[in-house]
N, C-alpha and C. Protein backbone atom coordinates (compact mmCIF):
# COMPACT_ATOMS: atom_id res chain seq x y z
N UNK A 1 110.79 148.37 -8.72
CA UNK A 1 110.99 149.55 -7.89
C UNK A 1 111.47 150.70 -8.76
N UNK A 2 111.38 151.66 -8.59
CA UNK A 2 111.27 152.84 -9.08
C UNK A 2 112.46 152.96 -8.71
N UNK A 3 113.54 154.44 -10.10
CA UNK A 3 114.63 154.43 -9.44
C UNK A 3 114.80 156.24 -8.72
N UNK A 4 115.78 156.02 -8.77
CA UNK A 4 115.93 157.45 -7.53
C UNK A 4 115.17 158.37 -8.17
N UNK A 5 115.84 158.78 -9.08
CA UNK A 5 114.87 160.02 -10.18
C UNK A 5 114.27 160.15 -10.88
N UNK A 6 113.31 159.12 -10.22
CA UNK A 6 111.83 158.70 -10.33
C UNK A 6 111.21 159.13 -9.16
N UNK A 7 111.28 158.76 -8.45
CA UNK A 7 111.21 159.16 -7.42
C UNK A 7 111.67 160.86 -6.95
N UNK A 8 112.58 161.26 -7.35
CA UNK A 8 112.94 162.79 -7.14
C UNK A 8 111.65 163.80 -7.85
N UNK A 9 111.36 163.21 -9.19
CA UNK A 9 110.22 163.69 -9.70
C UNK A 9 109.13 163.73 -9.62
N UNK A 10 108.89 162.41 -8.75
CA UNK A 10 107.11 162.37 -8.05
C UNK A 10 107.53 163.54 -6.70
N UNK A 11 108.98 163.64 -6.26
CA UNK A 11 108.40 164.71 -4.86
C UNK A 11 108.62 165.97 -5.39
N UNK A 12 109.08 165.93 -6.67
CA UNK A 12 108.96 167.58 -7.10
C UNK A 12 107.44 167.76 -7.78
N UNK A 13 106.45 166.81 -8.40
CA UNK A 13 105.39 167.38 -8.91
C UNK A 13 104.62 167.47 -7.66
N UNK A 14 104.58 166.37 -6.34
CA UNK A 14 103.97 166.79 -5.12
C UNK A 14 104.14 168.32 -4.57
N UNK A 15 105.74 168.05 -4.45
CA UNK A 15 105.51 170.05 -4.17
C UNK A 15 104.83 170.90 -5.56
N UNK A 16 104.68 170.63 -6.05
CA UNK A 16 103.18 171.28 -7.23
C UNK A 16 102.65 170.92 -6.86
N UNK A 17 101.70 170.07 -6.29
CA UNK A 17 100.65 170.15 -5.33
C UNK A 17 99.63 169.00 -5.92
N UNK A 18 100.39 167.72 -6.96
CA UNK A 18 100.23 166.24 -7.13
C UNK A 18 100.20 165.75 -5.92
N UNK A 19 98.50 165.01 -5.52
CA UNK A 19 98.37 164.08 -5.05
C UNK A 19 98.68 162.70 -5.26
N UNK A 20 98.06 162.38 -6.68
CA UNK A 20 98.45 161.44 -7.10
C UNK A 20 100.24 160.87 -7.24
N UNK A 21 101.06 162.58 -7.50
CA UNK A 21 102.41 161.72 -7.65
C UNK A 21 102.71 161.41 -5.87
N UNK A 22 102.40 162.23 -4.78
CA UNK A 22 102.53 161.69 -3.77
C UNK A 22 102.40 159.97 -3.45
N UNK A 23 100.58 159.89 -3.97
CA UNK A 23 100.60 158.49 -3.76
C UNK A 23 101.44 157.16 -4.14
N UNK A 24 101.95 157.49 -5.31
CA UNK A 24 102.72 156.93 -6.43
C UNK A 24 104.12 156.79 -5.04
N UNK A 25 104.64 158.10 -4.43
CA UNK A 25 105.54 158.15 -3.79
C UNK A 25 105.23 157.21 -2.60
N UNK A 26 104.62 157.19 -2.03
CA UNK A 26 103.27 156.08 -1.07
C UNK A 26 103.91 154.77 -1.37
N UNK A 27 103.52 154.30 -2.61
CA UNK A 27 103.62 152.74 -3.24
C UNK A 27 104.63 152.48 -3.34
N UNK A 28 105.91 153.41 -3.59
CA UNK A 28 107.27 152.79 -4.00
C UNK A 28 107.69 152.64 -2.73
N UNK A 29 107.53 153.62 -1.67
CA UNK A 29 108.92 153.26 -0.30
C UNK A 29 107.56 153.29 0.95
N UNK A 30 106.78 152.77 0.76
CA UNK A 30 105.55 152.23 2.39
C UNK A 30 106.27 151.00 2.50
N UNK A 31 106.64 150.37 1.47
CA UNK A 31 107.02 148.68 2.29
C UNK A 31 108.14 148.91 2.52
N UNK A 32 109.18 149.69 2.24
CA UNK A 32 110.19 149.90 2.72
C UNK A 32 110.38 150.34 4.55
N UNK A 33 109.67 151.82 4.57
CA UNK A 33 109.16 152.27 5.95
C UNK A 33 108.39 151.29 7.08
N UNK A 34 108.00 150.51 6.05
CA UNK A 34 106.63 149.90 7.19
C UNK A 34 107.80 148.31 7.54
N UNK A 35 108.66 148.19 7.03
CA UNK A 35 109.88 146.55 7.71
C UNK A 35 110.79 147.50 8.24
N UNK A 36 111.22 148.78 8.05
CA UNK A 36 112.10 149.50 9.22
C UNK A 36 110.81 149.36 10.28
N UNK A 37 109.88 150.18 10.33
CA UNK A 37 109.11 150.11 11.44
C UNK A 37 108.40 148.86 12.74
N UNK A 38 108.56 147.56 11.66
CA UNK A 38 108.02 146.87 12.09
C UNK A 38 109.36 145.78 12.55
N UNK A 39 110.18 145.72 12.14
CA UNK A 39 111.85 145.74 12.86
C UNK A 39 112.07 146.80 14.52
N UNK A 40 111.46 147.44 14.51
CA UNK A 40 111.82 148.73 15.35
C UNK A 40 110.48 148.39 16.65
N UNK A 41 109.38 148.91 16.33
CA UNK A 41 108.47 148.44 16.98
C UNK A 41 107.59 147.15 16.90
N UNK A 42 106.72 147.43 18.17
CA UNK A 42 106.13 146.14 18.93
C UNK A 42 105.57 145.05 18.12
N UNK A 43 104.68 145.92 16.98
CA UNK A 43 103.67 144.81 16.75
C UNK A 43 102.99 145.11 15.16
N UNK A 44 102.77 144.25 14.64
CA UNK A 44 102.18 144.93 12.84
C UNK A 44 101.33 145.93 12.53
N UNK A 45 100.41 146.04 13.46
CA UNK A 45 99.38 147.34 14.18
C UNK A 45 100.18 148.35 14.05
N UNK A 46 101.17 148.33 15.21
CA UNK A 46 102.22 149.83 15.78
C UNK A 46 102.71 149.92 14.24
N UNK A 47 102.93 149.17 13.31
CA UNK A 47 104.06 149.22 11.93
C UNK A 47 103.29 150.09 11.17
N UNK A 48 102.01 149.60 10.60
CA UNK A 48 101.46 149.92 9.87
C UNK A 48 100.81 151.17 10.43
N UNK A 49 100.30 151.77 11.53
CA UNK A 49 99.83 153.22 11.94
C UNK A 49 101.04 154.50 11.89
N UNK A 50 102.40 153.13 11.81
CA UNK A 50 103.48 154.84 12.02
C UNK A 50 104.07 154.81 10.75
N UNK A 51 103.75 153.94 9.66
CA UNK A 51 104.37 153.87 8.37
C UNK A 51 103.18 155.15 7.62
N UNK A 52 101.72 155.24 8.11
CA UNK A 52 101.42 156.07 7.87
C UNK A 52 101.32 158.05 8.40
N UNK A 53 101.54 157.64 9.53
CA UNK A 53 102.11 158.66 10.66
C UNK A 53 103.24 159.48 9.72
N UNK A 54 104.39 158.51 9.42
CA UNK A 54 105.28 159.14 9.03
C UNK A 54 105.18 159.65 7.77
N UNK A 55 104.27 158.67 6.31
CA UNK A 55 104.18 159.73 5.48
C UNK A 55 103.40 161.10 5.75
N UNK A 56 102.35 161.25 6.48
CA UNK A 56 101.75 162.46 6.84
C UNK A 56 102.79 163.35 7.08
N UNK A 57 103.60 162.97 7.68
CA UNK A 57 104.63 164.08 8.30
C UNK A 57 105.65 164.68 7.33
N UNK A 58 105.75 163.85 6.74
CA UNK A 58 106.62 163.44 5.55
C UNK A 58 105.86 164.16 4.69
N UNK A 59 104.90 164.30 3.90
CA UNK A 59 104.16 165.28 3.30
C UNK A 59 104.21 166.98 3.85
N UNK A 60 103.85 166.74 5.35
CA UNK A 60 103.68 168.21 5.55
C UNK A 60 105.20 168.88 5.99
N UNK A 61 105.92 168.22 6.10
CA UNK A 61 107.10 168.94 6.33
C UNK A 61 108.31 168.48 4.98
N UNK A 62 107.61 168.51 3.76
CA UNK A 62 108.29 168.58 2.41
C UNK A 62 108.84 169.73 1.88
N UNK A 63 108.46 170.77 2.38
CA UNK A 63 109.27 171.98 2.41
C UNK A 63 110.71 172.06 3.13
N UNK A 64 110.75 171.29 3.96
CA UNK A 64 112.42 171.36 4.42
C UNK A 64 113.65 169.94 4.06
N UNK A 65 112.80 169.26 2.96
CA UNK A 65 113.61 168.46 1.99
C UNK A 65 114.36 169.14 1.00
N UNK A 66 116.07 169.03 1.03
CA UNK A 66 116.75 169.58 0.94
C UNK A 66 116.94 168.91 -1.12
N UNK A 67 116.59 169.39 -1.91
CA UNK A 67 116.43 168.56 -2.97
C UNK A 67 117.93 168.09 -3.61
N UNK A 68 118.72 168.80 -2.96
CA UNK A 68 120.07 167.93 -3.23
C UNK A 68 120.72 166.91 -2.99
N UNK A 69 119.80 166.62 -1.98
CA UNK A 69 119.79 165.26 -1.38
C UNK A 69 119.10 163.90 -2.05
N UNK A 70 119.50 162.67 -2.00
CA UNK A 70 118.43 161.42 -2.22
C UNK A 70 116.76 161.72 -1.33
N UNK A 71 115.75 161.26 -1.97
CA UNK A 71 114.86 161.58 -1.05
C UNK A 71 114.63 160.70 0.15
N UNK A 72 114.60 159.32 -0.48
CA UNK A 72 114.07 158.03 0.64
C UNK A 72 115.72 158.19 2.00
N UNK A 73 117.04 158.81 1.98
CA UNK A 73 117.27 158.32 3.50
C UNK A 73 116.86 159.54 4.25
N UNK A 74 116.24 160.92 3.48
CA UNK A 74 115.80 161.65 4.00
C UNK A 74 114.19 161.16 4.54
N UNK A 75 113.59 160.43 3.99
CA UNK A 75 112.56 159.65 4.87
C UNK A 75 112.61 158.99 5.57
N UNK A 76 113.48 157.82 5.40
CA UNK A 76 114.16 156.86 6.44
C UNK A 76 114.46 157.73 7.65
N UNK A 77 115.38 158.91 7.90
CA UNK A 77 115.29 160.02 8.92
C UNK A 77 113.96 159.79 9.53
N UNK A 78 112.77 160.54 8.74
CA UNK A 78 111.67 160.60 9.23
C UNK A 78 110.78 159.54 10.25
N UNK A 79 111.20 158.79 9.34
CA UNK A 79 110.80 157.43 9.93
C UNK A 79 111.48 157.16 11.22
N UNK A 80 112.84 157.02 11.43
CA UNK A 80 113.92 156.61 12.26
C UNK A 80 113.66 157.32 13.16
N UNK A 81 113.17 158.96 13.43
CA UNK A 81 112.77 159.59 14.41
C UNK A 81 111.97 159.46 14.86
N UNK A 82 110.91 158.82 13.92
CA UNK A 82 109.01 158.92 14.45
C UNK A 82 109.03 157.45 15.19
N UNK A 83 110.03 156.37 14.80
CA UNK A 83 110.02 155.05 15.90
C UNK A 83 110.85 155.02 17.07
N UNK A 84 111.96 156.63 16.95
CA UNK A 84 112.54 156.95 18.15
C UNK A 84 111.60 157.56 19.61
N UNK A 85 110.87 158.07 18.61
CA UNK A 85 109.73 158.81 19.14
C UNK A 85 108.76 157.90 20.15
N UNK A 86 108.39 156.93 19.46
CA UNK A 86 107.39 156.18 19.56
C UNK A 86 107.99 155.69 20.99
N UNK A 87 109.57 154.81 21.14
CA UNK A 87 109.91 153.78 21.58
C UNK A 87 110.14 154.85 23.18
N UNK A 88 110.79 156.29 23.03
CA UNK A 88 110.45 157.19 23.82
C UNK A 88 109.60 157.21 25.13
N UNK A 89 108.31 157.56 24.21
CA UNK A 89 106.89 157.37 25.17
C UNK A 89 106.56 156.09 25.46
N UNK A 90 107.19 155.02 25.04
CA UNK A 90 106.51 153.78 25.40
C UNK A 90 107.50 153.52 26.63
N UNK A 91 108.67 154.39 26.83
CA UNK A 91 109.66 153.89 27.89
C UNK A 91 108.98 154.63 29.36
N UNK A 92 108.75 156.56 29.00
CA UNK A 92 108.07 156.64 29.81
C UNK A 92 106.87 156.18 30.63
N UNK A 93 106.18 155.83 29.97
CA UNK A 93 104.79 155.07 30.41
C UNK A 93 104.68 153.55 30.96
N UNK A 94 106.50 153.35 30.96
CA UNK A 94 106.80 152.16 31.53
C UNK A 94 106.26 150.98 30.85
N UNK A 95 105.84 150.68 29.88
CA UNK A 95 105.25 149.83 29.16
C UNK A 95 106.19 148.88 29.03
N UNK A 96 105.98 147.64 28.99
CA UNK A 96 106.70 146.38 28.75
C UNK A 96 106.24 145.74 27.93
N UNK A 97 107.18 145.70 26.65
CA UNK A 97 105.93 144.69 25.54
C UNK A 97 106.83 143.22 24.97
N UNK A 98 106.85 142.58 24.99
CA UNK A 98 107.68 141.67 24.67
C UNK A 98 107.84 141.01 23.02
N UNK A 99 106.67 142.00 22.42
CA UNK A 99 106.70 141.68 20.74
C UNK A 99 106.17 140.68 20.38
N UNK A 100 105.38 140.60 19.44
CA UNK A 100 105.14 139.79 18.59
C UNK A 100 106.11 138.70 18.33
N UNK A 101 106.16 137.59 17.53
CA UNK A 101 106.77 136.31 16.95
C UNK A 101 105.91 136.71 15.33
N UNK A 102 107.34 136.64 14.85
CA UNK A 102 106.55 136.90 13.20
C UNK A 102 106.66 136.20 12.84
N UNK A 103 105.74 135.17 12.14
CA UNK A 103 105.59 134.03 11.68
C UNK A 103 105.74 134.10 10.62
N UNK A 104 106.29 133.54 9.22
CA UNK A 104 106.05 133.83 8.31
C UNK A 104 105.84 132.19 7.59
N UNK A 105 104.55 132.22 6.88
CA UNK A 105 103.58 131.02 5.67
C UNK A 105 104.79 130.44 5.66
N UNK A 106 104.50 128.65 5.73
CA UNK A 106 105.45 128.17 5.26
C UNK A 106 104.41 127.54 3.84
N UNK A 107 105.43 127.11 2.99
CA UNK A 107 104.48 126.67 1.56
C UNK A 107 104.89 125.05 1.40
N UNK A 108 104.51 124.29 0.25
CA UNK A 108 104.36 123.22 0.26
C UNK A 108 105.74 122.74 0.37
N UNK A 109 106.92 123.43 -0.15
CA UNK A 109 107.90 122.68 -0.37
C UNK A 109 109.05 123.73 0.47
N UNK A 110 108.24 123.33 1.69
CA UNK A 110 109.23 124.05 2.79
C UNK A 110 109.93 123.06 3.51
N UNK A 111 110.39 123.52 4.12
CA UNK A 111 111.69 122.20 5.03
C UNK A 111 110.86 121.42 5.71
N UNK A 112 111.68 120.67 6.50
CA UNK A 112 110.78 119.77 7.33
C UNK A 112 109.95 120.28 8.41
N UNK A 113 109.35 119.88 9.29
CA UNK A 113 108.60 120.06 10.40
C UNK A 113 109.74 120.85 11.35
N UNK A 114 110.72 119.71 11.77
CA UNK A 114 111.47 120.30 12.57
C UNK A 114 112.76 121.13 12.04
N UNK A 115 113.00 121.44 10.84
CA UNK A 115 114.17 122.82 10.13
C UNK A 115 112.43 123.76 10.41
N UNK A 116 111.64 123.80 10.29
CA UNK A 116 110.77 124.96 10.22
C UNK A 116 110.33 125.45 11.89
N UNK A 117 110.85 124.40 12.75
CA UNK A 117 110.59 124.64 14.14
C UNK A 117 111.72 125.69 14.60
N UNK A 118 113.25 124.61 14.09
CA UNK A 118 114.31 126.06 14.50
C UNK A 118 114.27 127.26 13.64
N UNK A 119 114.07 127.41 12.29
CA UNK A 119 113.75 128.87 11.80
C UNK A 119 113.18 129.77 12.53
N UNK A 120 112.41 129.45 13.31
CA UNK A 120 110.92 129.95 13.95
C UNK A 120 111.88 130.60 15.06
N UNK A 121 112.41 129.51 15.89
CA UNK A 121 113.23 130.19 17.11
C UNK A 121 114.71 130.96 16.84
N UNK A 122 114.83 130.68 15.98
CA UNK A 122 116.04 131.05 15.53
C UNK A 122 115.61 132.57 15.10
N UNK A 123 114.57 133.21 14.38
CA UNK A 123 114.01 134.04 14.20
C UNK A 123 113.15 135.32 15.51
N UNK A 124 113.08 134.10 16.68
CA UNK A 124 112.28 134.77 17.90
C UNK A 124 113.85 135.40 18.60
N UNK A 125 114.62 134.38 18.29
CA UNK A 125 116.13 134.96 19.34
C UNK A 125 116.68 135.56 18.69
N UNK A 126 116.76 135.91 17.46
CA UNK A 126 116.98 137.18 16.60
C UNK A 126 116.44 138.51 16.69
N UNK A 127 114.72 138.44 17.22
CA UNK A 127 114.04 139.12 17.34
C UNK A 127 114.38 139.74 18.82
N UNK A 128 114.77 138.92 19.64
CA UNK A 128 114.87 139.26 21.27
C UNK A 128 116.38 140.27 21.40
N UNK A 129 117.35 139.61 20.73
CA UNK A 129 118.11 140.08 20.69
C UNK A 129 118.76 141.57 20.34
N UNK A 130 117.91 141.88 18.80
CA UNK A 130 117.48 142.98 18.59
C UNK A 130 117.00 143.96 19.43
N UNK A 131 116.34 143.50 19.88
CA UNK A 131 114.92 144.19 21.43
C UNK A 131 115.73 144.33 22.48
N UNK A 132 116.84 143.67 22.68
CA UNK A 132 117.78 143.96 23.86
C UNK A 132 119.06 145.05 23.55
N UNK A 133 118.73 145.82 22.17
CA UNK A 133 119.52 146.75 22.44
C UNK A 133 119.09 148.17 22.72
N UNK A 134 120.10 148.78 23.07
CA UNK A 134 119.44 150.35 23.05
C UNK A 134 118.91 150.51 21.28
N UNK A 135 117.65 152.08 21.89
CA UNK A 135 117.05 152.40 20.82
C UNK A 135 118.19 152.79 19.43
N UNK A 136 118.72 153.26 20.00
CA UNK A 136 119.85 154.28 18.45
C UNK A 136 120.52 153.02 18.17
N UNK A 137 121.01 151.95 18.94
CA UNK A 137 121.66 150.58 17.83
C UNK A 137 120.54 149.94 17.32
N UNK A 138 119.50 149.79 17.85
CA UNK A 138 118.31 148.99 16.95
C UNK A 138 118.13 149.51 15.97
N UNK A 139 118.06 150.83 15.92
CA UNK A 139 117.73 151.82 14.41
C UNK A 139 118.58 151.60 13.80
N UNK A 140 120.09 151.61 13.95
CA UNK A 140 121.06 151.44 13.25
C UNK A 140 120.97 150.60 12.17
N UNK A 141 120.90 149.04 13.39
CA UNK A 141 120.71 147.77 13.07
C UNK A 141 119.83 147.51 12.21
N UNK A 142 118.42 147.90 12.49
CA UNK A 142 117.62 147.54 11.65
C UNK A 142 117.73 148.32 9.80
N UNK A 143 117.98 149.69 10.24
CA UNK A 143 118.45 150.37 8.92
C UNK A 143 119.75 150.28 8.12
N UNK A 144 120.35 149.63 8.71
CA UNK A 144 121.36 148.73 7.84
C UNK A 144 121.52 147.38 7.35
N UNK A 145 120.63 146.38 8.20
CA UNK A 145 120.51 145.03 7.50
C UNK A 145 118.77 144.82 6.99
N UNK A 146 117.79 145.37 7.16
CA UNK A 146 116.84 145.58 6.55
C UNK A 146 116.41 146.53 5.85
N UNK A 147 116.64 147.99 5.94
CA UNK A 147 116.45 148.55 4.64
C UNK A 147 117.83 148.84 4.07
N UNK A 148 118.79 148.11 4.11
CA UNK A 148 120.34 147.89 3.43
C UNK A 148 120.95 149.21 2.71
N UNK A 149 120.87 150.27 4.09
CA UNK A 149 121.13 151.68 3.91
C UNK A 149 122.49 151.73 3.79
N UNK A 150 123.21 152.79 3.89
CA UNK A 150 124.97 152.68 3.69
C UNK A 150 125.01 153.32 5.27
N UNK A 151 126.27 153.57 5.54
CA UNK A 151 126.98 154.07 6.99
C UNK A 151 126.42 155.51 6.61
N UNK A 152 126.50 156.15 5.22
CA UNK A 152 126.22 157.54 5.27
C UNK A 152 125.28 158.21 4.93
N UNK A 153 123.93 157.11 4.88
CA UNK A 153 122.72 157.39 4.76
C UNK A 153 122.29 157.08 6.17
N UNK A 154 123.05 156.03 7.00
CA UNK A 154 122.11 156.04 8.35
C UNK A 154 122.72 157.04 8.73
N UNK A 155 123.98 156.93 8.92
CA UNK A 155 124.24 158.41 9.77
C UNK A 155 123.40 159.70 9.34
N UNK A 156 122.89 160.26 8.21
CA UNK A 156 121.99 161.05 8.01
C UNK A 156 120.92 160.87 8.93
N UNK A 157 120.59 159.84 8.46
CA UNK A 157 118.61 159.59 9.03
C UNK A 157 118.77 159.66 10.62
N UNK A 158 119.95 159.08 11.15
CA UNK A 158 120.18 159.53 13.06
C UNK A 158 120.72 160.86 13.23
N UNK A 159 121.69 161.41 12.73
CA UNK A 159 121.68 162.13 12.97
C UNK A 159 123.32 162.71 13.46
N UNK A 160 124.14 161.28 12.89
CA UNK A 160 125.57 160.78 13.81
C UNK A 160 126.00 161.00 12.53
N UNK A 161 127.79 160.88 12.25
CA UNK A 161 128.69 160.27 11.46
C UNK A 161 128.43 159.49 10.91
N UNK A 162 129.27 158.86 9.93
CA UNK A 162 129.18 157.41 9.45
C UNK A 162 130.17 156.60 10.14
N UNK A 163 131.34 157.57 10.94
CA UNK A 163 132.19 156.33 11.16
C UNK A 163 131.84 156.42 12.67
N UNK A 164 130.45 157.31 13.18
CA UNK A 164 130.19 156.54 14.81
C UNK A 164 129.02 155.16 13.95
N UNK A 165 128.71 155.28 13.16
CA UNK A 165 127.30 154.19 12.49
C UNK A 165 128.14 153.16 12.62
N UNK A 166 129.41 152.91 12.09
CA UNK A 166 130.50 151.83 11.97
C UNK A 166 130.57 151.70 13.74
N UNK A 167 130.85 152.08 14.49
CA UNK A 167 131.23 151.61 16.01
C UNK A 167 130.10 151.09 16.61
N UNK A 168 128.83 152.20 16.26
CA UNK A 168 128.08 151.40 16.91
C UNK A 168 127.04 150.26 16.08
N UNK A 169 127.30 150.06 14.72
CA UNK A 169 126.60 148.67 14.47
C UNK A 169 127.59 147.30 15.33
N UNK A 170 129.44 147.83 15.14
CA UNK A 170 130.04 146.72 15.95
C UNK A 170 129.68 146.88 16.80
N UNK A 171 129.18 147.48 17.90
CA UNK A 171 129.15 147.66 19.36
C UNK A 171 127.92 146.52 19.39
N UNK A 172 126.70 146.23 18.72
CA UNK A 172 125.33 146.18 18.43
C UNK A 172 125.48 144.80 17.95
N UNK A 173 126.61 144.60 16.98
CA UNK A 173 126.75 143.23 16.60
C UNK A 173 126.91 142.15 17.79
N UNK A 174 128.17 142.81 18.67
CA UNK A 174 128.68 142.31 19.76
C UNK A 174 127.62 141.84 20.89
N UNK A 175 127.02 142.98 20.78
CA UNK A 175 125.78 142.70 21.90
C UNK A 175 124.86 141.71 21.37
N UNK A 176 124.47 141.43 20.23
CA UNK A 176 123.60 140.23 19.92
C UNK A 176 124.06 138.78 19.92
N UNK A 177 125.36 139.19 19.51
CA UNK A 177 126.32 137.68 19.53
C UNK A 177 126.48 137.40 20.95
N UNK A 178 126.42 137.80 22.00
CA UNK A 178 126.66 137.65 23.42
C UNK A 178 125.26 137.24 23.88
N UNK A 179 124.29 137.62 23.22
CA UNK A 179 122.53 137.30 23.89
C UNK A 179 121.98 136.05 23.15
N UNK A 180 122.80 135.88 22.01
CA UNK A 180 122.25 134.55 20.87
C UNK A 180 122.55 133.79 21.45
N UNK A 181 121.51 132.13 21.82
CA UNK A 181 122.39 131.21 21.87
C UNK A 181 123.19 130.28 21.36
């Protein structure tokens, strides 16, 4: 992985008007954006259309990246809004989706049959649980134990404090530990 100011320098030759360092910018933080996204929303489809959604946006509104800043929790923002966004219209339209089950390959020298049965559920009631909170603790949640942001980078990317990020990941913890069985 590329480090910060590496990254600071592919989005300063982009604003010169590098495609290529854009793309470069693309390769280092898409897998990053696209496991917030796919933590956040429904399905690997929804992940992967708003991981690109958001760099578009993320490109055209690079003029109001503040360069004193880190760049990626100023994307993470981007991101964090565009799955606020998303989860938004999917409330209006009344949509009910119950998510995917992410399976993930087991390989030859994986646990047994049945340690790979509870991973599985243990992973779906992780997943449910998540899904049973409000939108701004899921973002939280997810941008603090999957893209392993600080209190004062999520609070950037939402838009809060760091010490409401601290109340409400406990608030968020609480609520999953009460829905786990």
């Amino acid at each position: 992985m590329a480090g910060r100011g590496d990254i600071e320098s592919l989005v300063e030759l982009t604003r010169s008007g590098s495609s290529a360092a854009w793309g470069r910018v693309y390769e280092i933080l898409a897998p990053s954006v696209f496991r917030i996204c796919r933590k956040v929303l429904a399905s690997p489809e929804d992940a992967d259309d708003a991981t690109s959604e958001i760099f578009l946006k993320a490109r055209v509104r690079l003029g109001s990246y503040e360069r004193s800043r880190p760049f990626a929790p100023w994307l993470y923002r981007v991101a964090a809004n565009h799955c606020w966004d998303q989860l938004r219209k999917r409330r209006t339209r009344a949509e009910v989706d119950d998510g995917e089950l992410e399976l993930e390959s087991l390989e030859d020298d994986a646990p047994t049959p049945q340690e790979a049965v509870l991973a599985i559920e243990n992973r779906e009631n992780l997943r449910r649980a998540l899904a049973d909170l409000d939108d701004r603790s899921r973002l939280a949640v997810v941008l603090r134990y999957y893209a392993d942001m600080s209190y004062e980078e999520i609070g950037f990317a939402l838009g809060i404090s760091p010490n409401f990020v601290g109340v409400l990941l406990l608030r968020a913890r609480r609520a999953m530990r009460k829905s786990l069985p």
